[in-house]
PDB file of N, CA and C in Angstrom:
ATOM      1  N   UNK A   1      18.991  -0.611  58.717  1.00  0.00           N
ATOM      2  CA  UNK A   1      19.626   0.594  58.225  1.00  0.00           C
ATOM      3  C   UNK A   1      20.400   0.264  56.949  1.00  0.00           C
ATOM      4  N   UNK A   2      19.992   1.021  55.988  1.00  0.00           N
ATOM      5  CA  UNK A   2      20.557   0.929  54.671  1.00  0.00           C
ATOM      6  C   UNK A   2      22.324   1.435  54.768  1.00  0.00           C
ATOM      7  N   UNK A   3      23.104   0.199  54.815  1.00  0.00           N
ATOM      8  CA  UNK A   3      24.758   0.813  54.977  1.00  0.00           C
ATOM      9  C   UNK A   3      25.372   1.076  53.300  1.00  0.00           C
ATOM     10  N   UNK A   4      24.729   0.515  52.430  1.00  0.00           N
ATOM     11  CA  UNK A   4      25.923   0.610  51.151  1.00  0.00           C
ATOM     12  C   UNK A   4      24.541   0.925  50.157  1.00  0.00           C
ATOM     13  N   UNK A   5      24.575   1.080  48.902  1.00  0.00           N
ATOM     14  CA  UNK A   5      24.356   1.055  47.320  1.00  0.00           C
ATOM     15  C   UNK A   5      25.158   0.893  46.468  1.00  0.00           C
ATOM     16  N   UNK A   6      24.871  -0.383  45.926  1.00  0.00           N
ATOM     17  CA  UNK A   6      25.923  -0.969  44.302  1.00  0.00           C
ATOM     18  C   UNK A   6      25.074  -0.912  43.447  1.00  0.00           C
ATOM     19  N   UNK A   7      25.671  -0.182  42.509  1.00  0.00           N
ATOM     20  CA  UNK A   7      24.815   0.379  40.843  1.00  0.00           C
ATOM     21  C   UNK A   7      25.567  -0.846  39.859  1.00  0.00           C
ATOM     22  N   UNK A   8      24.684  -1.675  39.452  1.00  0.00           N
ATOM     23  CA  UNK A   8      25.578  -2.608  38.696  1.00  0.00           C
ATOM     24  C   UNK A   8      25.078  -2.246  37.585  1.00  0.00           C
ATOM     25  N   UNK A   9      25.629  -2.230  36.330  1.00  0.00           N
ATOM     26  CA  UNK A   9      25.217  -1.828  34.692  1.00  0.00           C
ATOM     27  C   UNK A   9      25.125  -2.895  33.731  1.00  0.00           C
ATOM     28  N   UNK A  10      23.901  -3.592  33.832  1.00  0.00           N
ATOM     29  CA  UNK A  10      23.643  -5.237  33.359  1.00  0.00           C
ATOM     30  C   UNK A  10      25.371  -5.865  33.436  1.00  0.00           C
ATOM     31  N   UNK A  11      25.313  -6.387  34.438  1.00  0.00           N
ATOM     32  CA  UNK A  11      26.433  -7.540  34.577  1.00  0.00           C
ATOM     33  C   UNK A  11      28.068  -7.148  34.350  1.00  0.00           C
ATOM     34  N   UNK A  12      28.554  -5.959  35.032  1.00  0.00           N
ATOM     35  CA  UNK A  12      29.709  -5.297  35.116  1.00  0.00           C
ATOM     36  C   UNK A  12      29.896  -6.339  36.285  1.00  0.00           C
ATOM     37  N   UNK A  13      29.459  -5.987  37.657  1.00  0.00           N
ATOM     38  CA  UNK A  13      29.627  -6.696  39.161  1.00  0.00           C
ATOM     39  C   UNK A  13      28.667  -7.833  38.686  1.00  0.00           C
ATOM     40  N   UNK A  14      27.818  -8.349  38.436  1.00  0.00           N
ATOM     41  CA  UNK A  14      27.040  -9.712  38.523  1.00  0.00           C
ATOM     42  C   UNK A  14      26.113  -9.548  37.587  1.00  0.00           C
ATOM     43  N   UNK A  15      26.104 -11.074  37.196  1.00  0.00           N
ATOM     44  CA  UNK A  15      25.579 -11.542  36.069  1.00  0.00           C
ATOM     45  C   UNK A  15      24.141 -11.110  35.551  1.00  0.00           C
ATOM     46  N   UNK A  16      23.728  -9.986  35.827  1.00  0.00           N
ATOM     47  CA  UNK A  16      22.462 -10.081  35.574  1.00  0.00           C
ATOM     48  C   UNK A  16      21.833 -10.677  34.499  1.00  0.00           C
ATOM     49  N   UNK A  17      22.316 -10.289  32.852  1.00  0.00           N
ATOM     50  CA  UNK A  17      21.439 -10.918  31.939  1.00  0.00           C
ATOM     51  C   UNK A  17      21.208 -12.399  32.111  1.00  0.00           C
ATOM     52  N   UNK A  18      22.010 -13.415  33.274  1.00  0.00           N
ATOM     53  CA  UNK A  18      21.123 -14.973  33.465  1.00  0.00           C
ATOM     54  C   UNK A  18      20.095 -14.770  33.925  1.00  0.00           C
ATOM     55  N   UNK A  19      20.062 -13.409  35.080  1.00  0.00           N
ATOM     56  CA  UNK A  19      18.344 -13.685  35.844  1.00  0.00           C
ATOM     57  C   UNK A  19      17.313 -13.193  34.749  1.00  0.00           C
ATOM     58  N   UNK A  20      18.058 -12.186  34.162  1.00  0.00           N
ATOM     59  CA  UNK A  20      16.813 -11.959  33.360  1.00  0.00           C
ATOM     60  C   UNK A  20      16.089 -12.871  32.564  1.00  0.00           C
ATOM     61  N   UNK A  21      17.261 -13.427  31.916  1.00  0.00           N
ATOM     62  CA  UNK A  21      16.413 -14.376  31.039  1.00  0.00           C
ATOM     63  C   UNK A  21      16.279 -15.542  31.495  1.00  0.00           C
ATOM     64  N   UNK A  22      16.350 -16.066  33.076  1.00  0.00           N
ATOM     65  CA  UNK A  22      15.852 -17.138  33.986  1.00  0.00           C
ATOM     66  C   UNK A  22      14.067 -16.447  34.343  1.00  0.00           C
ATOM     67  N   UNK A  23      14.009 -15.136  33.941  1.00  0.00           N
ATOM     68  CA  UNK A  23      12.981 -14.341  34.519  1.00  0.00           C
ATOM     69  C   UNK A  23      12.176 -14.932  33.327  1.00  0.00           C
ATOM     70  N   UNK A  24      12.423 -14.349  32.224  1.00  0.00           N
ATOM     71  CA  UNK A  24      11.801 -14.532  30.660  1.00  0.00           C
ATOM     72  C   UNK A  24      11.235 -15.864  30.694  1.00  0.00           C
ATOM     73  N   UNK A  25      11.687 -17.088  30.870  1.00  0.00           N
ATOM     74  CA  UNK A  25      11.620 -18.522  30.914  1.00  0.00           C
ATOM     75  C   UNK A  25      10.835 -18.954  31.548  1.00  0.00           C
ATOM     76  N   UNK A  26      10.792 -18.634  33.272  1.00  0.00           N
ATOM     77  CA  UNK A  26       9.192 -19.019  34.198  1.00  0.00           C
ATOM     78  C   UNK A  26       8.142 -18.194  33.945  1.00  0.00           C
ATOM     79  N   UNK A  27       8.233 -16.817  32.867  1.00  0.00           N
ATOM     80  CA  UNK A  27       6.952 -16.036  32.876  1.00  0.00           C
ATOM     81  C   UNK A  27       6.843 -16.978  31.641  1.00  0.00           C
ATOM     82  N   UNK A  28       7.348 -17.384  30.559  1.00  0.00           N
ATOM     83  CA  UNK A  28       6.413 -17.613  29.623  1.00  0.00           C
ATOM     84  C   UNK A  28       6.212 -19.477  29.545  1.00  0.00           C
ATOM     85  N   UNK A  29       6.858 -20.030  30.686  1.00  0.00           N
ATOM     86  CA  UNK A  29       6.619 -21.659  31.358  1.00  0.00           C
ATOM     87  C   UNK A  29       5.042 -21.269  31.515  1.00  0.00           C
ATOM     88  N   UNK A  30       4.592 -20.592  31.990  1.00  0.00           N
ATOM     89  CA  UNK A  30       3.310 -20.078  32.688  1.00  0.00           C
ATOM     90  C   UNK A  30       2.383 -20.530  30.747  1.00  0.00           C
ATOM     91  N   UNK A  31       2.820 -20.840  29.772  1.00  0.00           N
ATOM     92  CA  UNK A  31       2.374 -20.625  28.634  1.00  0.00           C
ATOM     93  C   UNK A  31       2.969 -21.622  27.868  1.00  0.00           C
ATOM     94  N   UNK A  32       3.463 -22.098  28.452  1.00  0.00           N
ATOM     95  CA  UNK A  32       4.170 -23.868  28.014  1.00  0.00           C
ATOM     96  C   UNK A  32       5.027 -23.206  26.473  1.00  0.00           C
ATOM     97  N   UNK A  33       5.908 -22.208  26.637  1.00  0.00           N
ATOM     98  CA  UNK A  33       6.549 -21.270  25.846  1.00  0.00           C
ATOM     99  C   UNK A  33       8.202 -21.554  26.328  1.00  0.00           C
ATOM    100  N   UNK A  34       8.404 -22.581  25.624  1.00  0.00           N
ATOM    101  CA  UNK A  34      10.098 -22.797  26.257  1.00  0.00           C
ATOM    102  C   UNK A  34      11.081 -22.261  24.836  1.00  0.00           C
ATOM    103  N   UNK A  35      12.156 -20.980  25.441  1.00  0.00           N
ATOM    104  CA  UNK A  35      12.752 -20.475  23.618  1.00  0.00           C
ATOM    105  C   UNK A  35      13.779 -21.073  23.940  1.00  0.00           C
ATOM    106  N   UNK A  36      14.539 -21.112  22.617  1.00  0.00           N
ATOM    107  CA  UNK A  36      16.044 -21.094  22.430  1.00  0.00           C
ATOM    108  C   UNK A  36      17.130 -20.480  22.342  1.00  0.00           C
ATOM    109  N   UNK A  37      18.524 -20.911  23.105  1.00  0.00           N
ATOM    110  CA  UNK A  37      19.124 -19.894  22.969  1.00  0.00           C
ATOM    111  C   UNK A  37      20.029 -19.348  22.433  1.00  0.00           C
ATOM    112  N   UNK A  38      19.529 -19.208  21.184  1.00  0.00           N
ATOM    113  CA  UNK A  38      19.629 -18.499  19.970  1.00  0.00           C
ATOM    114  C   UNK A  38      18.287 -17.103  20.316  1.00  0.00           C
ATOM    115  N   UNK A  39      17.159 -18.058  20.562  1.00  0.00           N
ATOM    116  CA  UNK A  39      16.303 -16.736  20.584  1.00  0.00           C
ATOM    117  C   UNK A  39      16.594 -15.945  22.176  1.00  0.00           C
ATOM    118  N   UNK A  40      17.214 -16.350  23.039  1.00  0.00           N
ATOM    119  CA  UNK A  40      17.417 -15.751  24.399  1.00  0.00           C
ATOM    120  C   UNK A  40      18.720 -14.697  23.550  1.00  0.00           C
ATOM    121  N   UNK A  41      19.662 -15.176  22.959  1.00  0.00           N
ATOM    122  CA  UNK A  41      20.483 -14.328  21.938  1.00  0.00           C
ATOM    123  C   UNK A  41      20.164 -13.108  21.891  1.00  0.00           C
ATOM    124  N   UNK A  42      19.138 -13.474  20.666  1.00  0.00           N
ATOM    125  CA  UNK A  42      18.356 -12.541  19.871  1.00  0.00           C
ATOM    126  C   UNK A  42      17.493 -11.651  20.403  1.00  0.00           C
ATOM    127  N   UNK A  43      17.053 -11.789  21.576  1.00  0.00           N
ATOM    128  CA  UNK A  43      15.877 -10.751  22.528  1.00  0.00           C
ATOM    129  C   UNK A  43      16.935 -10.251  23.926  1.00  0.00           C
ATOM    130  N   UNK A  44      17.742 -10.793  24.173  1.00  0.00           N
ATOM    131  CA  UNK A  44      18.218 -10.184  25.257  1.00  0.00           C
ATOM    132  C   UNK A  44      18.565  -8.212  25.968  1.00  0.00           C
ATOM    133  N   UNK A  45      18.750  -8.203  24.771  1.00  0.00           N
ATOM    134  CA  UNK A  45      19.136  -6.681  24.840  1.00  0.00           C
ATOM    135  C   UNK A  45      17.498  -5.901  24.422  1.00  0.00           C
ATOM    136  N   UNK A  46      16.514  -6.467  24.036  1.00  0.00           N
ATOM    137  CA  UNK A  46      15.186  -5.895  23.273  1.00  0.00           C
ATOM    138  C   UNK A  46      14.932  -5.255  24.907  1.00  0.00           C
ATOM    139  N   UNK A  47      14.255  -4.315  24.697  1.00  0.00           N
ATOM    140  CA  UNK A  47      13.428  -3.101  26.017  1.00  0.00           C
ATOM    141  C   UNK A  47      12.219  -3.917  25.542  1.00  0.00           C
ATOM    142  N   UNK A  48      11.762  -3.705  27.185  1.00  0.00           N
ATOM    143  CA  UNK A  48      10.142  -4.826  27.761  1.00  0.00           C
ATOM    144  C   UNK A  48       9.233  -4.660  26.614  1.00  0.00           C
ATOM    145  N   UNK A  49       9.325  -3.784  26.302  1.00  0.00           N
ATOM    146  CA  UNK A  49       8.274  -3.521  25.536  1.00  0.00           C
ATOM    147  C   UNK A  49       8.202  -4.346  24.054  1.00  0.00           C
ATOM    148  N   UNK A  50       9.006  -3.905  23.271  1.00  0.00           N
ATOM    149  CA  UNK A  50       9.604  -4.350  22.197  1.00  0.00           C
ATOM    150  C   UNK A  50       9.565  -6.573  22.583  1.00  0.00           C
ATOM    151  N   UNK A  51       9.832  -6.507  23.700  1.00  0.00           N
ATOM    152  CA  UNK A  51      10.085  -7.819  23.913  1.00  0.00           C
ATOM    153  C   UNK A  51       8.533  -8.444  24.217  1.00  0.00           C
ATOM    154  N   UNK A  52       7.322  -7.451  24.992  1.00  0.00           N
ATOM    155  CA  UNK A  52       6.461  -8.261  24.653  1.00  0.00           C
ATOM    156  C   UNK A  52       5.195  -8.150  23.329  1.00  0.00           C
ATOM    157  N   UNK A  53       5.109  -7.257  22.546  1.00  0.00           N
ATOM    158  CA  UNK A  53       5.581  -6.754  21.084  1.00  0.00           C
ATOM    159  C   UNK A  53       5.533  -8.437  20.743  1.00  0.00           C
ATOM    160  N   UNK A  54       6.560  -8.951  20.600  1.00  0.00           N
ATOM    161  CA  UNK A  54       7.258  -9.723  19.903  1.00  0.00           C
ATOM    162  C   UNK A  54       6.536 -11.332  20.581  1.00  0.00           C
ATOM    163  N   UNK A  55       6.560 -11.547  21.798  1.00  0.00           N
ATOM    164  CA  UNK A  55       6.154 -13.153  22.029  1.00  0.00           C
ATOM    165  C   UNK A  55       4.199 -12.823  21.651  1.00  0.00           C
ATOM    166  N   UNK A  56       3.753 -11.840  22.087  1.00  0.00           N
ATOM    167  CA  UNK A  56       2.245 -12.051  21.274  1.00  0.00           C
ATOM    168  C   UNK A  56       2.348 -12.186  20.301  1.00  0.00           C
ATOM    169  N   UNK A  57       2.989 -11.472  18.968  1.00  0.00           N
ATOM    170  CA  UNK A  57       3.036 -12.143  18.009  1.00  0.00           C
ATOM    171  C   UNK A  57       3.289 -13.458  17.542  1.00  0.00           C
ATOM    172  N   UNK A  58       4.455 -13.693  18.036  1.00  0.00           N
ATOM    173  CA  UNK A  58       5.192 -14.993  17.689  1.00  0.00           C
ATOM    174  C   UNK A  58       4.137 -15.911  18.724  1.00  0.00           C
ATOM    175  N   UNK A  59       3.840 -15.864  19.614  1.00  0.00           N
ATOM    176  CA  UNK A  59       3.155 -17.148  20.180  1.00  0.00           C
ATOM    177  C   UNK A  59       1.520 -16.458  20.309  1.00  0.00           C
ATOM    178  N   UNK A  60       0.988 -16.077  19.533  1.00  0.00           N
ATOM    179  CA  UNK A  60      -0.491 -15.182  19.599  1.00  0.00           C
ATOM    180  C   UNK A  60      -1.053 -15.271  20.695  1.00  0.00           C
ATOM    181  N   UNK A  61      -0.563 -14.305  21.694  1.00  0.00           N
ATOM    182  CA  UNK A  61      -0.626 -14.141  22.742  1.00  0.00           C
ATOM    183  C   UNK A  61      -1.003 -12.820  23.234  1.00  0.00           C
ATOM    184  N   UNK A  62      -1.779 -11.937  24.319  1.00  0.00           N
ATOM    185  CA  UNK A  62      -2.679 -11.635  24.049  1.00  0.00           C
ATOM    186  C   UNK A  62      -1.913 -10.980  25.843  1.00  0.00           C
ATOM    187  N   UNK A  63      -0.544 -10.747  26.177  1.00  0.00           N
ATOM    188  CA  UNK A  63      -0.503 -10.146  27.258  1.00  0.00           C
ATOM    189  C   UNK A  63      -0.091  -8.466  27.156  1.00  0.00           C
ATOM    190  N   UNK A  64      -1.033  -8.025  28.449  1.00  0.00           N
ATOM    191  CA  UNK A  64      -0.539  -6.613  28.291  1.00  0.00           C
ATOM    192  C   UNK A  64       0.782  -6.424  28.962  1.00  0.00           C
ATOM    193  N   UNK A  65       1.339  -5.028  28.526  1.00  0.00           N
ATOM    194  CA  UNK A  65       2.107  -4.914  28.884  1.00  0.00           C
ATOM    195  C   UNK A  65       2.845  -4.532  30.418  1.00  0.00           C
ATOM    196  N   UNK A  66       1.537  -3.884  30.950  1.00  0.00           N
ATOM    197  CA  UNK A  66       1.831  -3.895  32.659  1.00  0.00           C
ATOM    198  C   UNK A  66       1.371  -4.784  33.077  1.00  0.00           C
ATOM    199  N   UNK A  67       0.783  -6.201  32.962  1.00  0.00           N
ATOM    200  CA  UNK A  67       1.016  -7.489  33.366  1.00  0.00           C
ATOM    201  C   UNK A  67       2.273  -7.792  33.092  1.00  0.00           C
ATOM    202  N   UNK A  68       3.104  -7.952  31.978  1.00  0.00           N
ATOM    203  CA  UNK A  68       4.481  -8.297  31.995  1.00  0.00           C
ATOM    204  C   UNK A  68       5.189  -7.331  32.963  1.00  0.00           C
ATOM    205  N   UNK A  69       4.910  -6.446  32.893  1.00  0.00           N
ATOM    206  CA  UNK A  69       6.076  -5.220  33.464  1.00  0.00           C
ATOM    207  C   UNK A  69       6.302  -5.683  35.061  1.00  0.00           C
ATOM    208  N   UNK A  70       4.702  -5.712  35.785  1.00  0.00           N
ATOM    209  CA  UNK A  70       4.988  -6.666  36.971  1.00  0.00           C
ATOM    210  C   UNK A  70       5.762  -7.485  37.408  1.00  0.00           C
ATOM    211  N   UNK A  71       4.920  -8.340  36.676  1.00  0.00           N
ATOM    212  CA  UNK A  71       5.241  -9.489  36.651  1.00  0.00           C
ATOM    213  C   UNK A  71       6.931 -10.219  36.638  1.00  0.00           C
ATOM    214  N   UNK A  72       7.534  -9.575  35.643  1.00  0.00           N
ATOM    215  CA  UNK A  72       8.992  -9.525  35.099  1.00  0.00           C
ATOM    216  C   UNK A  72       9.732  -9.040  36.669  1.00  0.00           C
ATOM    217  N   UNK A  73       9.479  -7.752  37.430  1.00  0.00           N
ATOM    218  CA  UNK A  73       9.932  -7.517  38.651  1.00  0.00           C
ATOM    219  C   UNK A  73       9.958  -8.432  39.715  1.00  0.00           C
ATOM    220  N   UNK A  74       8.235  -9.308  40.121  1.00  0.00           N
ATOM    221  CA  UNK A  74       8.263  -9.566  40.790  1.00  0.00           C
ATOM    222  C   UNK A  74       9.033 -11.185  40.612  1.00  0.00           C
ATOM    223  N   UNK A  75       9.698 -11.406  39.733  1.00  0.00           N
ATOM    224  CA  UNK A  75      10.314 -12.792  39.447  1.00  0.00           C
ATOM    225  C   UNK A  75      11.651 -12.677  39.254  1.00  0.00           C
ATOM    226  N   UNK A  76      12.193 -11.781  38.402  1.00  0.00           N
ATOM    227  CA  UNK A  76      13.438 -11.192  39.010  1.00  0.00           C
ATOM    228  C   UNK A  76      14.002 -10.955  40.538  1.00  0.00           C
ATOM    229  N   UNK A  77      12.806 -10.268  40.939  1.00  0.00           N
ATOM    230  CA  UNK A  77      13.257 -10.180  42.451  1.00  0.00           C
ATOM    231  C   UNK A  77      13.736 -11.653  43.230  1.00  0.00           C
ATOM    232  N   UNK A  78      12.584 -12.650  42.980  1.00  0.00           N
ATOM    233  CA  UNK A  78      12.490 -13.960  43.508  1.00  0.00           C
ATOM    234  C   UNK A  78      13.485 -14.341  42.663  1.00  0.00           C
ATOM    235  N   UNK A  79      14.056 -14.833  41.988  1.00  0.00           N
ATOM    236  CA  UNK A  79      15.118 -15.453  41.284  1.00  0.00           C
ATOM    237  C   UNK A  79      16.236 -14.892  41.508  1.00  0.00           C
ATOM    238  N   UNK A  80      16.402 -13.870  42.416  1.00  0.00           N
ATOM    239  CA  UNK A  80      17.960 -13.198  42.160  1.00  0.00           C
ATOM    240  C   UNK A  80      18.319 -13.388  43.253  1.00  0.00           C
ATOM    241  N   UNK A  81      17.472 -13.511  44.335  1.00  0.00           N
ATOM    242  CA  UNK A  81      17.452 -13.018  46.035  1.00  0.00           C
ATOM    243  C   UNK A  81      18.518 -14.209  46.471  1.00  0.00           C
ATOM    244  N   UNK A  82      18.951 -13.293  47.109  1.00  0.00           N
ATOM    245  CA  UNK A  82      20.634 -13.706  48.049  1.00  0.00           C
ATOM    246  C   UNK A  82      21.476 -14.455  46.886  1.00  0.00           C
ATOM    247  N   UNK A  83      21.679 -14.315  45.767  1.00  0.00           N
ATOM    248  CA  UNK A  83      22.170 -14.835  44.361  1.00  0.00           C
ATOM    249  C   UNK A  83      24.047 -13.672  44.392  1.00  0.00           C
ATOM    250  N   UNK A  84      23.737 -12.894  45.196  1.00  0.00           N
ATOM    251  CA  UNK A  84      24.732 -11.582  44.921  1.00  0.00           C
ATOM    252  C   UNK A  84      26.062 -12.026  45.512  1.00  0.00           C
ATOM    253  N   UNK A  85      26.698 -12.280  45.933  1.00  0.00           N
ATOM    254  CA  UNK A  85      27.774 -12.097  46.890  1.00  0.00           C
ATOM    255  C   UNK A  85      29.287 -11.515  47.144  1.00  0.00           C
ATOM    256  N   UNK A  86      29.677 -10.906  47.871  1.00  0.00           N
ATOM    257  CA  UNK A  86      30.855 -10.362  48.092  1.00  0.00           C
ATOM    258  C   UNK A  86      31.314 -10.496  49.624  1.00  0.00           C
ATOM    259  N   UNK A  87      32.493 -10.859  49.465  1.00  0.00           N
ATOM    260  CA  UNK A  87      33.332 -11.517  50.253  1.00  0.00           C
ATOM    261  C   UNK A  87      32.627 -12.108  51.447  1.00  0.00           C
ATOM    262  N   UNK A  88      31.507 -13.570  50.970  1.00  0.00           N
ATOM    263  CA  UNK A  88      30.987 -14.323  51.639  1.00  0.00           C
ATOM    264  C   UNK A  88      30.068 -13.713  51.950  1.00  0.00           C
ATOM    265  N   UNK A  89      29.493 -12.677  51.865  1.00  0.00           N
ATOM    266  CA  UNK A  89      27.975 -12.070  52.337  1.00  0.00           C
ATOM    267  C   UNK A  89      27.573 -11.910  51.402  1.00  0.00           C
ATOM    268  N   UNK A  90      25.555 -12.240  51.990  1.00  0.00           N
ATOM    269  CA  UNK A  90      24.905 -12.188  50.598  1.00  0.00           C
ATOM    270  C   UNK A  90      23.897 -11.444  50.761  1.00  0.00           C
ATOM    271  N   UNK A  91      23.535 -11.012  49.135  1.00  0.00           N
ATOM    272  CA  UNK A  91      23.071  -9.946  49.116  1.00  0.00           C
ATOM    273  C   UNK A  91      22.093 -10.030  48.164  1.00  0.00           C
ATOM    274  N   UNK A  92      20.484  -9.409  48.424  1.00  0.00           N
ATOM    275  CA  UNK A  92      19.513  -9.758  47.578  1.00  0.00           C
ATOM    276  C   UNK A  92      19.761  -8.668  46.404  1.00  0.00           C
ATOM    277  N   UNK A  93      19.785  -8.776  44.942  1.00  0.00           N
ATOM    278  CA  UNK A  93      19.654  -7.601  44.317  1.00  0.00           C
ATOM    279  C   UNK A  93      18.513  -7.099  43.968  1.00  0.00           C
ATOM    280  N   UNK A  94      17.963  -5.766  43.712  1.00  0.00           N
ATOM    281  CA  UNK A  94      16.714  -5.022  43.190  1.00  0.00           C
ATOM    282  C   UNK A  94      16.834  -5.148  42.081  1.00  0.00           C
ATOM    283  N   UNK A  95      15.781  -5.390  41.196  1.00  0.00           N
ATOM    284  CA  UNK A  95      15.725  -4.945  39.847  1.00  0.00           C
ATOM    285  C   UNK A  95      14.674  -3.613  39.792  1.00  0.00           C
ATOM    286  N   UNK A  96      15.083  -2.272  39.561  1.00  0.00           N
ATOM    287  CA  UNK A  96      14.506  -1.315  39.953  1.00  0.00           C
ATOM    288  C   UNK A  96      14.626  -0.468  38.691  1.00  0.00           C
ATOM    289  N   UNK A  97      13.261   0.224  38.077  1.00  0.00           N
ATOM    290  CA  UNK A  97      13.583   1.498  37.504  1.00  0.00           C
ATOM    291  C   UNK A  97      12.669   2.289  37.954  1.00  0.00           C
ATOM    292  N   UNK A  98      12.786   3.559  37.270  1.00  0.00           N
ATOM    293  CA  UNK A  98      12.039   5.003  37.380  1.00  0.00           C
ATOM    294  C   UNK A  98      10.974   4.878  36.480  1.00  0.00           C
ATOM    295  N   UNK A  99      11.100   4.326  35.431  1.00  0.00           N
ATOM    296  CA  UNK A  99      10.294   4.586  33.945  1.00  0.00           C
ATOM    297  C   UNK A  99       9.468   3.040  33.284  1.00  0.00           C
ATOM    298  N   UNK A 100       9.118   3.100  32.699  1.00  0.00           N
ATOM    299  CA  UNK A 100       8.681   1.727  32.156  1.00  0.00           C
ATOM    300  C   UNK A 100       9.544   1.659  30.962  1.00  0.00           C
ATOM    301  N   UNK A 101      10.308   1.148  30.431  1.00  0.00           N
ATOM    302  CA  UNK A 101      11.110   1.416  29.368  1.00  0.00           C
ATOM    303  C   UNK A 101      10.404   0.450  28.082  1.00  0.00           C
TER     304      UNK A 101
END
């Protein structure tokens, strides 16, 4: 039984922008694509799109974008899980939208 919902707004309650860009890092390991962070900097705030836009170019790469879009969820999910905690209980977070942004 679902008892609570916490709306976190990238990293008000928890850190999200590390998972994300812990997310960014094993999808493009998959491509022997390790950035810097200067460039984790520089793309952090970019929408999926715009962000994969940008590594086909820069690394001529050739992924679509609902392969990333997946993909990006289903590794977020795995990288975040039981990562949450409040007052000693833990808690897996969703990375969830409505839209493809």
């Amino acid at each position: 039984m679902l008892e609570a919902v916490i709306f976190d707004f990238d990293g008000v309650i928890w850190n999200s922008p590390y998972y994300y860009l812990k997310t960014r890092d094993l999808f493009l390991k998959r491509y022997n694509i390790t950035q810097t962070k200067l460039e984790h900097t520089d793309q952090l705030a970019l929408p999926t799109k715009e962000f994969v836009d940008y590594i086909n170019k820069k690394y001529k790469l050739n992924i679509s974008f609902d392969y990333y879009f997946k993909e990006k969820y289903r590794l977020f999910n795995k990288v975040s899980k039981n990562k949450l905690k409040i007052n000693n209980l833990s808690f897996t977070p969703i990375l969830y939208t409505t839209s493809k942004l």
